[in-house]
C-alpha atoms as a PDB file:
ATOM      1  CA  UNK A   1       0.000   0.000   0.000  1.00  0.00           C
ATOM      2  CA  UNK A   2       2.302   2.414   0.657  1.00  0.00           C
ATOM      3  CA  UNK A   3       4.264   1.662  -2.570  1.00  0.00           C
ATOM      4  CA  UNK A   4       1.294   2.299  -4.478  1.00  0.00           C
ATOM      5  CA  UNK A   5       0.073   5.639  -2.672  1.00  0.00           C
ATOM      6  CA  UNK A   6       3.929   6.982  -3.328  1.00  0.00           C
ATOM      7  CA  UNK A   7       3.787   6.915  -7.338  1.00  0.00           C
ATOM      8  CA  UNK A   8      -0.023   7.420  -7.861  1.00  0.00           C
ATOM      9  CA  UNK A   9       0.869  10.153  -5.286  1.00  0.00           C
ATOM     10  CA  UNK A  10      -1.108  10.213  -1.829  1.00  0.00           C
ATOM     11  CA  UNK A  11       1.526   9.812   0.749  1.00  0.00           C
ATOM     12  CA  UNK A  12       1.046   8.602   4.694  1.00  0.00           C
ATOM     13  CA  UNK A  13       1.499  11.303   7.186  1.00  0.00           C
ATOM     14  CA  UNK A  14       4.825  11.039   9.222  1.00  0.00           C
ATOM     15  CA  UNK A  15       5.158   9.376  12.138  1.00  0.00           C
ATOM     16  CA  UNK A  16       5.013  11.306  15.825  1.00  0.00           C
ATOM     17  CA  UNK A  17       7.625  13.366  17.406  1.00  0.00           C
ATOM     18  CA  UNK A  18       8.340  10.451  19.684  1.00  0.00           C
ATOM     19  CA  UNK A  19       8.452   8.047  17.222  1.00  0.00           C
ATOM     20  CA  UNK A  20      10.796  10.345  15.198  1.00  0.00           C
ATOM     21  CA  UNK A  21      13.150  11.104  18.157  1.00  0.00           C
ATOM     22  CA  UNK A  22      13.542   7.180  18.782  1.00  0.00           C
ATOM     23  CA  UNK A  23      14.411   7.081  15.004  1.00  0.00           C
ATOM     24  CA  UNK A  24      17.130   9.846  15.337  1.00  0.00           C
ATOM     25  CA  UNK A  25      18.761   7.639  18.367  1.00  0.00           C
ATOM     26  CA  UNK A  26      18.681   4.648  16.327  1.00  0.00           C
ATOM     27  CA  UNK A  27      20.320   5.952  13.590  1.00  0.00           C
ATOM     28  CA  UNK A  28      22.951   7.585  15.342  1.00  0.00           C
ATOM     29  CA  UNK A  29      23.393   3.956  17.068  1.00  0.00           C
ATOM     30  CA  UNK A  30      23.904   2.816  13.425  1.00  0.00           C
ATOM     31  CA  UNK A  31      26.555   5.078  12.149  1.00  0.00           C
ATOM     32  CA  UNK A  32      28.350   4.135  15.805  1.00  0.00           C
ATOM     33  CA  UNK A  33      28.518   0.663  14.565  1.00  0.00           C
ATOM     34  CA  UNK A  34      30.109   1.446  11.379  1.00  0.00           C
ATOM     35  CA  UNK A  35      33.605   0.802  11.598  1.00  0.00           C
ATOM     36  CA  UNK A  36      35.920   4.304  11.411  1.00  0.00           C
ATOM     37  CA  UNK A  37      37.486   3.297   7.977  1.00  0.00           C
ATOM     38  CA  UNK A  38      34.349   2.920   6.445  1.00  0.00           C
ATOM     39  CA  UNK A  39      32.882   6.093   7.490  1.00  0.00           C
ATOM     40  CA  UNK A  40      36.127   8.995   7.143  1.00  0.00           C
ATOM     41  CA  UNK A  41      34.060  10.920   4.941  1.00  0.00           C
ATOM     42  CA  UNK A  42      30.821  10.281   7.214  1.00  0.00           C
ATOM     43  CA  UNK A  43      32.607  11.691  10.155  1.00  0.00           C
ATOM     44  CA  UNK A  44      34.308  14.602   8.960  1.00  0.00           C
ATOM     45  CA  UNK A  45      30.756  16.301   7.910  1.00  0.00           C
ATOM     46  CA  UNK A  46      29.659  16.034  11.397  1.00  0.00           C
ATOM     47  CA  UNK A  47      32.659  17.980  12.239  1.00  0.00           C
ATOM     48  CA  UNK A  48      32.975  20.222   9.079  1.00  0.00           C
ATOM     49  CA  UNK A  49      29.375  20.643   8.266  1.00  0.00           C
ATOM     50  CA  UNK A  50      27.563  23.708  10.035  1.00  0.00           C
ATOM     51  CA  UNK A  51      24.319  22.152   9.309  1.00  0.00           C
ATOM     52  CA  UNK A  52      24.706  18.083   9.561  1.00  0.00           C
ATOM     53  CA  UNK A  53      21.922  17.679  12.428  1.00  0.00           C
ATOM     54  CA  UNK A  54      19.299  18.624   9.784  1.00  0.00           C
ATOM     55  CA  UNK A  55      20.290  16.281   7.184  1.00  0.00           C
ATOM     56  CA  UNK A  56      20.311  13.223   9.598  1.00  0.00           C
ATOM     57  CA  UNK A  57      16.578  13.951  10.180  1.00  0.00           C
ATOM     58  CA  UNK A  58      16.546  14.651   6.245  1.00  0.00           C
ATOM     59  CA  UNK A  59      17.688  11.673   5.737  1.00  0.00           C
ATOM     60  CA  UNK A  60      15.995   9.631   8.131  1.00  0.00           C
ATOM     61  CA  UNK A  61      12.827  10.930   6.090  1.00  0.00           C
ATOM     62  CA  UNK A  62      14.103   9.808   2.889  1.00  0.00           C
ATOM     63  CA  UNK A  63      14.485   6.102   4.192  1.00  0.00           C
ATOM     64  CA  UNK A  64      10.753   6.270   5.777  1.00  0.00           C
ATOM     65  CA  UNK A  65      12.680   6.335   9.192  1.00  0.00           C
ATOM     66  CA  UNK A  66      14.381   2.766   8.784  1.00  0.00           C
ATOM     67  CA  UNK A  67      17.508   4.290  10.520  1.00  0.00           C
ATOM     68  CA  UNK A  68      19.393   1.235   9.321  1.00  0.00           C
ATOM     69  CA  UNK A  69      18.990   2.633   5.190  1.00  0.00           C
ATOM     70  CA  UNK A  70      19.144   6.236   6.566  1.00  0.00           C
ATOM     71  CA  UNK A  71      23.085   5.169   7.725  1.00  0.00           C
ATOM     72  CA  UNK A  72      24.125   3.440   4.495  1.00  0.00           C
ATOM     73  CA  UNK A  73      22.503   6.223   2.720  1.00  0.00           C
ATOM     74  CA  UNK A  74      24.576   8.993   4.651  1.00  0.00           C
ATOM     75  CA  UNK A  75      27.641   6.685   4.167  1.00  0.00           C
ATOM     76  CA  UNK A  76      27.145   6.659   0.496  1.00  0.00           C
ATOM     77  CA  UNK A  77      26.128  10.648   0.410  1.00  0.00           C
ATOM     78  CA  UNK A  78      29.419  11.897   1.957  1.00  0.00           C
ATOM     79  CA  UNK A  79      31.611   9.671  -0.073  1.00  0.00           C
ATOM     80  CA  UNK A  80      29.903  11.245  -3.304  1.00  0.00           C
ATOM     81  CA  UNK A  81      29.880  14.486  -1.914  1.00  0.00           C
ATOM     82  CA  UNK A  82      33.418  14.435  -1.073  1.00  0.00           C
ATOM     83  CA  UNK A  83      34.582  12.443  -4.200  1.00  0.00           C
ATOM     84  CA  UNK A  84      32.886  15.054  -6.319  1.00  0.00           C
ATOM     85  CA  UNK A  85      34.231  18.487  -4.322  1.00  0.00           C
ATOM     86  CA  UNK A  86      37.395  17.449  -2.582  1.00  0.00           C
ATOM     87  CA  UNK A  87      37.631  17.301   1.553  1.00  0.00           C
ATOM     88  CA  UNK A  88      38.307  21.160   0.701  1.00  0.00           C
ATOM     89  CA  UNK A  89      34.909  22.544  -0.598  1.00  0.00           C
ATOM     90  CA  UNK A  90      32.662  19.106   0.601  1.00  0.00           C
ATOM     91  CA  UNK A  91      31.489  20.518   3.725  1.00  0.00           C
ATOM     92  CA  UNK A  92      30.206  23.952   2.292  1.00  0.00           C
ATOM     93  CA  UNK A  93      26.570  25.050   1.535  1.00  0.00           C
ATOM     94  CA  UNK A  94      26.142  23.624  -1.714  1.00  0.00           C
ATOM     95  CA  UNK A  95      25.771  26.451  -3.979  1.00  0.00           C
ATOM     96  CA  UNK A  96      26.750  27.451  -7.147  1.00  0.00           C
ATOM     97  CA  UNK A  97      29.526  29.953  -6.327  1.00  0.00           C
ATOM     98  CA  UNK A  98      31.185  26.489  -3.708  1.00  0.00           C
ATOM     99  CA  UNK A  99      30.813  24.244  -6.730  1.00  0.00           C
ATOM    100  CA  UNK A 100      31.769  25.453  -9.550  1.00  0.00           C
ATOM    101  CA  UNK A 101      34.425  28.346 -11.009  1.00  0.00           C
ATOM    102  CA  UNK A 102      33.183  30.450 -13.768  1.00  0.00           C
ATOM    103  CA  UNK A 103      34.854  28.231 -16.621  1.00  0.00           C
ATOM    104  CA  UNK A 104      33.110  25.387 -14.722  1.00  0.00           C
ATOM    105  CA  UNK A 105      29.842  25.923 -15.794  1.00  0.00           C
ATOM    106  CA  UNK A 106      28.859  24.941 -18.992  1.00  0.00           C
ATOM    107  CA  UNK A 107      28.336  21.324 -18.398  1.00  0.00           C
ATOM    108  CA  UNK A 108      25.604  22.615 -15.925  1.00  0.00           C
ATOM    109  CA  UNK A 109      24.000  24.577 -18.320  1.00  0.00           C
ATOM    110  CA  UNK A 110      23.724  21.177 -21.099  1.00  0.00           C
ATOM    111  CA  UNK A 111      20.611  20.784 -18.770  1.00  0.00           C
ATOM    112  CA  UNK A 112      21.499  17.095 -18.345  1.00  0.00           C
ATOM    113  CA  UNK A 113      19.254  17.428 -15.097  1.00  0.00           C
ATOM    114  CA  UNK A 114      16.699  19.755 -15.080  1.00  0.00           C
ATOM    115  CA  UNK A 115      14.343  21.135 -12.245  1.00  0.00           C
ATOM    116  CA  UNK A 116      10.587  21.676 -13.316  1.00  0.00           C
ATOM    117  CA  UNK A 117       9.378  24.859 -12.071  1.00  0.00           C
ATOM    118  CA  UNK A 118       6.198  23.656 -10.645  1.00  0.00           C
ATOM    119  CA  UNK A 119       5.461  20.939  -8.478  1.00  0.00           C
ATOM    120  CA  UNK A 120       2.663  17.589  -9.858  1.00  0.00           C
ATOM    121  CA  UNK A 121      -0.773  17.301  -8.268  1.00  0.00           C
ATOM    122  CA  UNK A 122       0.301  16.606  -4.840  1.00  0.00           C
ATOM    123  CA  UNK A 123       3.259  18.878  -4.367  1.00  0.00           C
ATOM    124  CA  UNK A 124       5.796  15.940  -5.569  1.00  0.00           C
ATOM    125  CA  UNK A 125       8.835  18.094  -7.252  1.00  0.00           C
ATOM    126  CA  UNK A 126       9.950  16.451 -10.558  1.00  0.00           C
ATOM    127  CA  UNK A 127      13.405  16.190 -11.999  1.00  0.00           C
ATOM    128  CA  UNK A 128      13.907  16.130 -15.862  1.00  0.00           C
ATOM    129  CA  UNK A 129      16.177  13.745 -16.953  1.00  0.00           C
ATOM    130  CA  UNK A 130      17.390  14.187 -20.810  1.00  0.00           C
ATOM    131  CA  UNK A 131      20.765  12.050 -21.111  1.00  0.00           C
ATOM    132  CA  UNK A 132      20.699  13.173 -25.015  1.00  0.00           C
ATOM    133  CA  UNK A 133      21.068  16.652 -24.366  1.00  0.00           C
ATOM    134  CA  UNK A 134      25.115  15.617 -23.374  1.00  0.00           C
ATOM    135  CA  UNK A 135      25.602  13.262 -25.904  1.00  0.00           C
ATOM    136  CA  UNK A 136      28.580  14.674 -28.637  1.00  0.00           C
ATOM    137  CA  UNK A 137      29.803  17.401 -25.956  1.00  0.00           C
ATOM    138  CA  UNK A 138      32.851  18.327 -24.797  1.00  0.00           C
ATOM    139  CA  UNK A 139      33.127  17.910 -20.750  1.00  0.00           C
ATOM    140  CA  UNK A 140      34.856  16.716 -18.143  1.00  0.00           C
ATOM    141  CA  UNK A 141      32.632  13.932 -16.125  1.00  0.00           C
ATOM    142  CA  UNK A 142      33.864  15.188 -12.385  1.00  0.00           C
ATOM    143  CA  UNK A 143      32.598  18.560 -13.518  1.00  0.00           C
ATOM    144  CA  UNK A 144      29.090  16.874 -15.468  1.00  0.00           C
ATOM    145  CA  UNK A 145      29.225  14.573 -11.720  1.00  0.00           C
ATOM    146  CA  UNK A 146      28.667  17.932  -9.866  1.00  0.00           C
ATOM    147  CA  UNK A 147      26.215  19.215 -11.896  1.00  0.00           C
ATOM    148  CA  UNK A 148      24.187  16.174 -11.044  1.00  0.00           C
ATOM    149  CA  UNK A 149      24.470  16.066  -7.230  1.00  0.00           C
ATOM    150  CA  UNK A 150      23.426  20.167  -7.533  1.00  0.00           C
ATOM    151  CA  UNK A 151      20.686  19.844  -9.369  1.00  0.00           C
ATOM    152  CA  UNK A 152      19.667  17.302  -6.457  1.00  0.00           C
ATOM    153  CA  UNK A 153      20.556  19.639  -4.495  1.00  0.00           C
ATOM    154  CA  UNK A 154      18.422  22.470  -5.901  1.00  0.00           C
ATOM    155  CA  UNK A 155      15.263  20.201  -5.512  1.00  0.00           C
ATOM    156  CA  UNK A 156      15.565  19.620  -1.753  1.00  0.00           C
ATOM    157  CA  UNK A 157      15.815  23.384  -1.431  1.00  0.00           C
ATOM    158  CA  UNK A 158      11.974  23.442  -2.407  1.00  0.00           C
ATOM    159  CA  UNK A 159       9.816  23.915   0.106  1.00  0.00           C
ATOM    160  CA  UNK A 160       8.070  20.935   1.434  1.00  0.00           C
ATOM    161  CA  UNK A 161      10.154  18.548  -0.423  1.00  0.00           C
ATOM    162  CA  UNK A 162      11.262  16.752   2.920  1.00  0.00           C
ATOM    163  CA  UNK A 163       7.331  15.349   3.369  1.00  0.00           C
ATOM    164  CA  UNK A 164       6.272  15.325  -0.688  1.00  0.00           C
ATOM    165  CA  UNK A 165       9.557  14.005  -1.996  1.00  0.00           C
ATOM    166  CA  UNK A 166      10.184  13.736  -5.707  1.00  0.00           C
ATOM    167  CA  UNK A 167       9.922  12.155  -8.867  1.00  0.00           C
ATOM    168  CA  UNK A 168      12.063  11.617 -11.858  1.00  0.00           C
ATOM    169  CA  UNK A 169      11.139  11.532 -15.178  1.00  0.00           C
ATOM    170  CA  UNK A 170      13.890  10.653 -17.872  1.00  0.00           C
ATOM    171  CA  UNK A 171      12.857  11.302 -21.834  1.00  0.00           C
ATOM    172  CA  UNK A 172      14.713   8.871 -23.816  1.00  0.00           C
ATOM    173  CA  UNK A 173      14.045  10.136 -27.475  1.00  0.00           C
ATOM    174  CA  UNK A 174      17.243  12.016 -27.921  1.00  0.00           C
ATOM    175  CA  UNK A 175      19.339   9.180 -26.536  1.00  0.00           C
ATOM    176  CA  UNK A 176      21.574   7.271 -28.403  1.00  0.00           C
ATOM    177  CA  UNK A 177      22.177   3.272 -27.679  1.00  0.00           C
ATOM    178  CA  UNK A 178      25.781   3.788 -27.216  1.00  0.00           C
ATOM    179  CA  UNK A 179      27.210   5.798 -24.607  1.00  0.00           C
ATOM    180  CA  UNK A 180      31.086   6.914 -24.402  1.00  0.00           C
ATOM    181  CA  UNK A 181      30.605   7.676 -20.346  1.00  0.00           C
ATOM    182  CA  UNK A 182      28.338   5.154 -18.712  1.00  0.00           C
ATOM    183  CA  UNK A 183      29.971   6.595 -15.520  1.00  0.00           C
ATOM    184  CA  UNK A 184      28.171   9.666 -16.165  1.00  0.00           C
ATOM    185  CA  UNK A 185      24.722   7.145 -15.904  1.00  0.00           C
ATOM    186  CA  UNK A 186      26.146   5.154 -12.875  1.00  0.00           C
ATOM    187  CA  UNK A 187      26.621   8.504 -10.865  1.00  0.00           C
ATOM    188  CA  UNK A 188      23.354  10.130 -11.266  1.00  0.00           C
ATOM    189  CA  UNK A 189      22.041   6.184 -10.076  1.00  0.00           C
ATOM    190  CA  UNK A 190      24.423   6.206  -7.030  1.00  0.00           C
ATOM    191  CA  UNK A 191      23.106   9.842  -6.194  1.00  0.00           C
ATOM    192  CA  UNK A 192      19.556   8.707  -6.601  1.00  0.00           C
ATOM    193  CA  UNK A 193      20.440   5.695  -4.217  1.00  0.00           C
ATOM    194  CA  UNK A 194      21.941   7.885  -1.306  1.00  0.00           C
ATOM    195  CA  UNK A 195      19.997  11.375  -1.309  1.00  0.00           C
ATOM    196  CA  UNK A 196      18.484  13.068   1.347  1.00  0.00           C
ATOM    197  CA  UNK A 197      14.393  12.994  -0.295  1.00  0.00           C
ATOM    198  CA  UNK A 198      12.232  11.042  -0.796  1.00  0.00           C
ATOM    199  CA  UNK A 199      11.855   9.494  -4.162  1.00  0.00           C
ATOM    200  CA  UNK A 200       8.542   8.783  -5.060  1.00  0.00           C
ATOM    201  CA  UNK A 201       8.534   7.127  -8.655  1.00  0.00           C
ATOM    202  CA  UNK A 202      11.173   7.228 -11.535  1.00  0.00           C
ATOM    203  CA  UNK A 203       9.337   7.435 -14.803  1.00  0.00           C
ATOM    204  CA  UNK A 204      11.076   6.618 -18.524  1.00  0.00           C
ATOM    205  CA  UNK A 205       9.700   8.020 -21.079  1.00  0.00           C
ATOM    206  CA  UNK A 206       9.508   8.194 -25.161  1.00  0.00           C
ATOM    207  CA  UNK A 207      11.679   5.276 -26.090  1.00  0.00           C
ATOM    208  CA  UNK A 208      13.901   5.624 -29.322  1.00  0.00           C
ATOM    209  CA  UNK A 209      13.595   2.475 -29.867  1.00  0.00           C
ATOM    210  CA  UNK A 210      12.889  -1.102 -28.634  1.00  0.00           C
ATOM    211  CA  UNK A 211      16.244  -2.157 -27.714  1.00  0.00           C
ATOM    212  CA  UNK A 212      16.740   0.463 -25.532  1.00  0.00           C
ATOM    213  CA  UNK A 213      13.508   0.010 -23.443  1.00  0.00           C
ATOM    214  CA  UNK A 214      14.513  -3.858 -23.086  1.00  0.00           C
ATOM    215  CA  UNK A 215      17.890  -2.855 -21.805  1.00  0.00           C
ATOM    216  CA  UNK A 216      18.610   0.508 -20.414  1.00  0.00           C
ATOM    217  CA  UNK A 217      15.480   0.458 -17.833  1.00  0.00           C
ATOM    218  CA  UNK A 218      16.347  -3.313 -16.068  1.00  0.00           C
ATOM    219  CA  UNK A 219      19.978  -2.067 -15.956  1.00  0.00           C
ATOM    220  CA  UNK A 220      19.047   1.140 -14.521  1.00  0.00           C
ATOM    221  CA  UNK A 221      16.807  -1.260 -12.211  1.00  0.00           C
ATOM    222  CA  UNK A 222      19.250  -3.263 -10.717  1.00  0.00           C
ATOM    223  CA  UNK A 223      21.814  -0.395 -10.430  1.00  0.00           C
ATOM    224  CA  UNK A 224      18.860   0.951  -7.719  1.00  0.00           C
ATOM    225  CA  UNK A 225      18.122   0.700  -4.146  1.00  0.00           C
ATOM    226  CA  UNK A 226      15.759  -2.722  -4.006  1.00  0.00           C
ATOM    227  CA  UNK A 227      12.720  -0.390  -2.519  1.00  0.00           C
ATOM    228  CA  UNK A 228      13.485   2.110  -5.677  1.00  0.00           C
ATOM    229  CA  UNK A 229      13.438  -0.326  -8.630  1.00  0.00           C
ATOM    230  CA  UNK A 230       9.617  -1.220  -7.770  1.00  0.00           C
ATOM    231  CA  UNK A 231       8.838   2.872  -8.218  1.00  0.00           C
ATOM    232  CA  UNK A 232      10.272   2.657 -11.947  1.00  0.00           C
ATOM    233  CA  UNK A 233       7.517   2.924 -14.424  1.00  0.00           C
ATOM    234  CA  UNK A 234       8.108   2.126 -18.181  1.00  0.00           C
ATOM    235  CA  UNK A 235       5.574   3.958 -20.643  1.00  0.00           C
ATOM    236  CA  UNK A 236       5.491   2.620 -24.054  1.00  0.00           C
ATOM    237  CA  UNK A 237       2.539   5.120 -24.712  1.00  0.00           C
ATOM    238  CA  UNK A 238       3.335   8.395 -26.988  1.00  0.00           C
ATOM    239  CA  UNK A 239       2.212  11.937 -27.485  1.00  0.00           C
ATOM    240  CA  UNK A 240      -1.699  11.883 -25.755  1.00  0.00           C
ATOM    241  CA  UNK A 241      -2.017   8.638 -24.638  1.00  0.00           C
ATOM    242  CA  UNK A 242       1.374   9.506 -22.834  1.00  0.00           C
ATOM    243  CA  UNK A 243      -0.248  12.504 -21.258  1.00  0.00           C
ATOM    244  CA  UNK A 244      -3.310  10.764 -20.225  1.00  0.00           C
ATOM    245  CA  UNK A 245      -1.036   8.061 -18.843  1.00  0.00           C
ATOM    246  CA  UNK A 246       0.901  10.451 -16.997  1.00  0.00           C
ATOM    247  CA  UNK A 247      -2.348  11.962 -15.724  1.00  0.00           C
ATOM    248  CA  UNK A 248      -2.849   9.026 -13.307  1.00  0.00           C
ATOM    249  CA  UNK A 249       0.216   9.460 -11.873  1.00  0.00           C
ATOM    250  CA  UNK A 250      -0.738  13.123 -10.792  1.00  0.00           C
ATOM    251  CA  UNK A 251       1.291  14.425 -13.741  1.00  0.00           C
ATOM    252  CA  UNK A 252      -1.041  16.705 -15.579  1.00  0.00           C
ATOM    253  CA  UNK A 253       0.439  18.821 -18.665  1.00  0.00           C
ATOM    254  CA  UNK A 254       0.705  22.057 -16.842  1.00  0.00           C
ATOM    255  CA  UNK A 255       3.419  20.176 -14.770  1.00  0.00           C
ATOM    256  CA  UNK A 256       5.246  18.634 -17.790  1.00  0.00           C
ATOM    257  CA  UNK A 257       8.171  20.180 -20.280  1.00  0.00           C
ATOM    258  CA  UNK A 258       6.578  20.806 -23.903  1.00  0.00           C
ATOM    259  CA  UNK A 259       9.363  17.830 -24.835  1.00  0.00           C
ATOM    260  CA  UNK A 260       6.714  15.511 -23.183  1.00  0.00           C
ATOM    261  CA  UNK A 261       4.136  16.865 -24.764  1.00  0.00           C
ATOM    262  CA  UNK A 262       3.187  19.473 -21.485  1.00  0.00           C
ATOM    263  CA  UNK A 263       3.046  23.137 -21.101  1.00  0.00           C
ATOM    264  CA  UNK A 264       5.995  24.269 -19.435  1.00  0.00           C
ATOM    265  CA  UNK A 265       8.924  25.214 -21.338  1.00  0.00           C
ATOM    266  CA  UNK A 266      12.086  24.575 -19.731  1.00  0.00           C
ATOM    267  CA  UNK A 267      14.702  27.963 -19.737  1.00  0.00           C
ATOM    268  CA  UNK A 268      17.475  25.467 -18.204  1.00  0.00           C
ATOM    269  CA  UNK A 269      20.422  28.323 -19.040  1.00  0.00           C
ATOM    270  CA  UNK A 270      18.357  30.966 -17.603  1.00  0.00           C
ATOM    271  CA  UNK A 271      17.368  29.262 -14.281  1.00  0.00           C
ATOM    272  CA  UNK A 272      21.336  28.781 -14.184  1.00  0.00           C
ATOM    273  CA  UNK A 273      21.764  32.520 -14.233  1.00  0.00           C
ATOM    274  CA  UNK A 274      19.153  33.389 -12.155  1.00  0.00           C
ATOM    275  CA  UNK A 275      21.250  31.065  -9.678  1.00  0.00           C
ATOM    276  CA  UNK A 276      24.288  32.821  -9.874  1.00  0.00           C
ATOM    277  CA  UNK A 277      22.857  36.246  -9.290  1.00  0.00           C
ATOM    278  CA  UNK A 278      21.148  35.114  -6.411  1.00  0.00           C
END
């Protein structure tokens, strides 16, 4: 039940403060029992980080409170984190002015990720996955890595996200069957397995052809967390049998890009900007 009110969209309250607090405890018990040279990265953000006692409860609500997948999660999380900004710049806010350098940029504005500017039906926040829009380029993957765990980042700085989590839709008709940096792939799935929110359903969308919907979703599949490859919906439909697919899923058009056949058109380079400035 609670699989199925997650990607149609109606999500269980919660549990109490109590309840919570006992959570909290348990995980910290958790990361205790990790052994020190599993966890370096782990426990130099409780040291370094000015704000690591929100993301344990952050990700305690991303794992549902099962404090034993809220540790491996943050265990995974800082190793990324660290991997992708160097013990140096890992423990800052995560903005774009920590990140990045000027010259560092462009691969963030390919758009590889991009963040809708309005929420679905139930306040779910919903990630735009387009892996063709990198394909060809000129890039260097640690930089293209970033730009993935930001854009991440950007969605849990909506409001509400902690409680209505997210989803992530990825269109496949501008990818290509052969890739030249699966690593690129394998990161965004690692950061999907370890980050703080709450991932509600992981749609693909607008195969290019057959091959690639009998290949690229299982692998994708078994890349994921076991409780995230039964949110991963396949859609074979097109154009408005898409829509109306989507519809059920509390996607109406007025929440999807115009590449999906919705009414929001995505100004991926300008939302960049917009970023900086601010």
């Amino acid at each position: 039940m609670k699989l199925a009110t997650d990607v149609y969209g109606c999500s269980e309250a919660d549990p109490e403060l109590e309840e919570q607090w006992d959570a909290l405890c348990c995980l910290r018990s958790n990361i205790d029992a990790i052994p020190p040279e599993e966890k370096v990265e782990l426990a130099e953000a409780s040291s370094r980080c000015s704000d690591f006692d929100a993301y344990e409860m952050l990700f305690l609500q991303s794992a549902d409170f099962n404090a034993e997948v809220a540790a491996e999660k943050m265990v995974l999380y800082w190793k990324l984190r660290v991997c992708d900004l160097g013990m140096e710049k890992a423990f800052l806010t995560y903005t774009i002015q920590n990140c990045f350098t000027k010259e560092q940029i462009q691969p963030l504005n390919f758009g590889f990720l991009r963040l809708v500017p309005v929420t679905d039906l139930y306040g779910r926040s919903i990630i735009f996955v387009e892996v063709g829009r990198i394909h060809g380029k000129a890039y260097d993957a640690n930089i293209m890595k970033r730009s993935i765990f930001y854009m991440c980042h950007a969605a849990l700085d909506r409001p509400n996200v902690e409680k209505n989590g997210v989803i992530f839709i990825f269109y496949m008709k501008t990818a290509i069957q052969k890739y030249s940096k699966p690593e690129i792939a394998y990161h965004l799935l690692n950061t999907m397995n370890c980050f703080p929110f709450r991932i509600k359903a992981i749609h693909f969308c607008c195969f290019c052809n057959f091959i690639q919907k009998r290949i690229n979703v299982p692998a994708a599949q078994y890349m994921l967390r076991p409780y995230l490859r039964h949110r991963v919906i396949s859609h074979k439909e097109e154009g408005a049998e898409l829509l109306e697919r989507l519809q059920q899923f509390g996607l109406p058009p007025e929440s999807l890009p115009t590449e999906l056949g919705g009414e929001i058109k995505l100004d991926h380079e300008k939302w960049v900007h917009e970023r900086i400035v601010n």
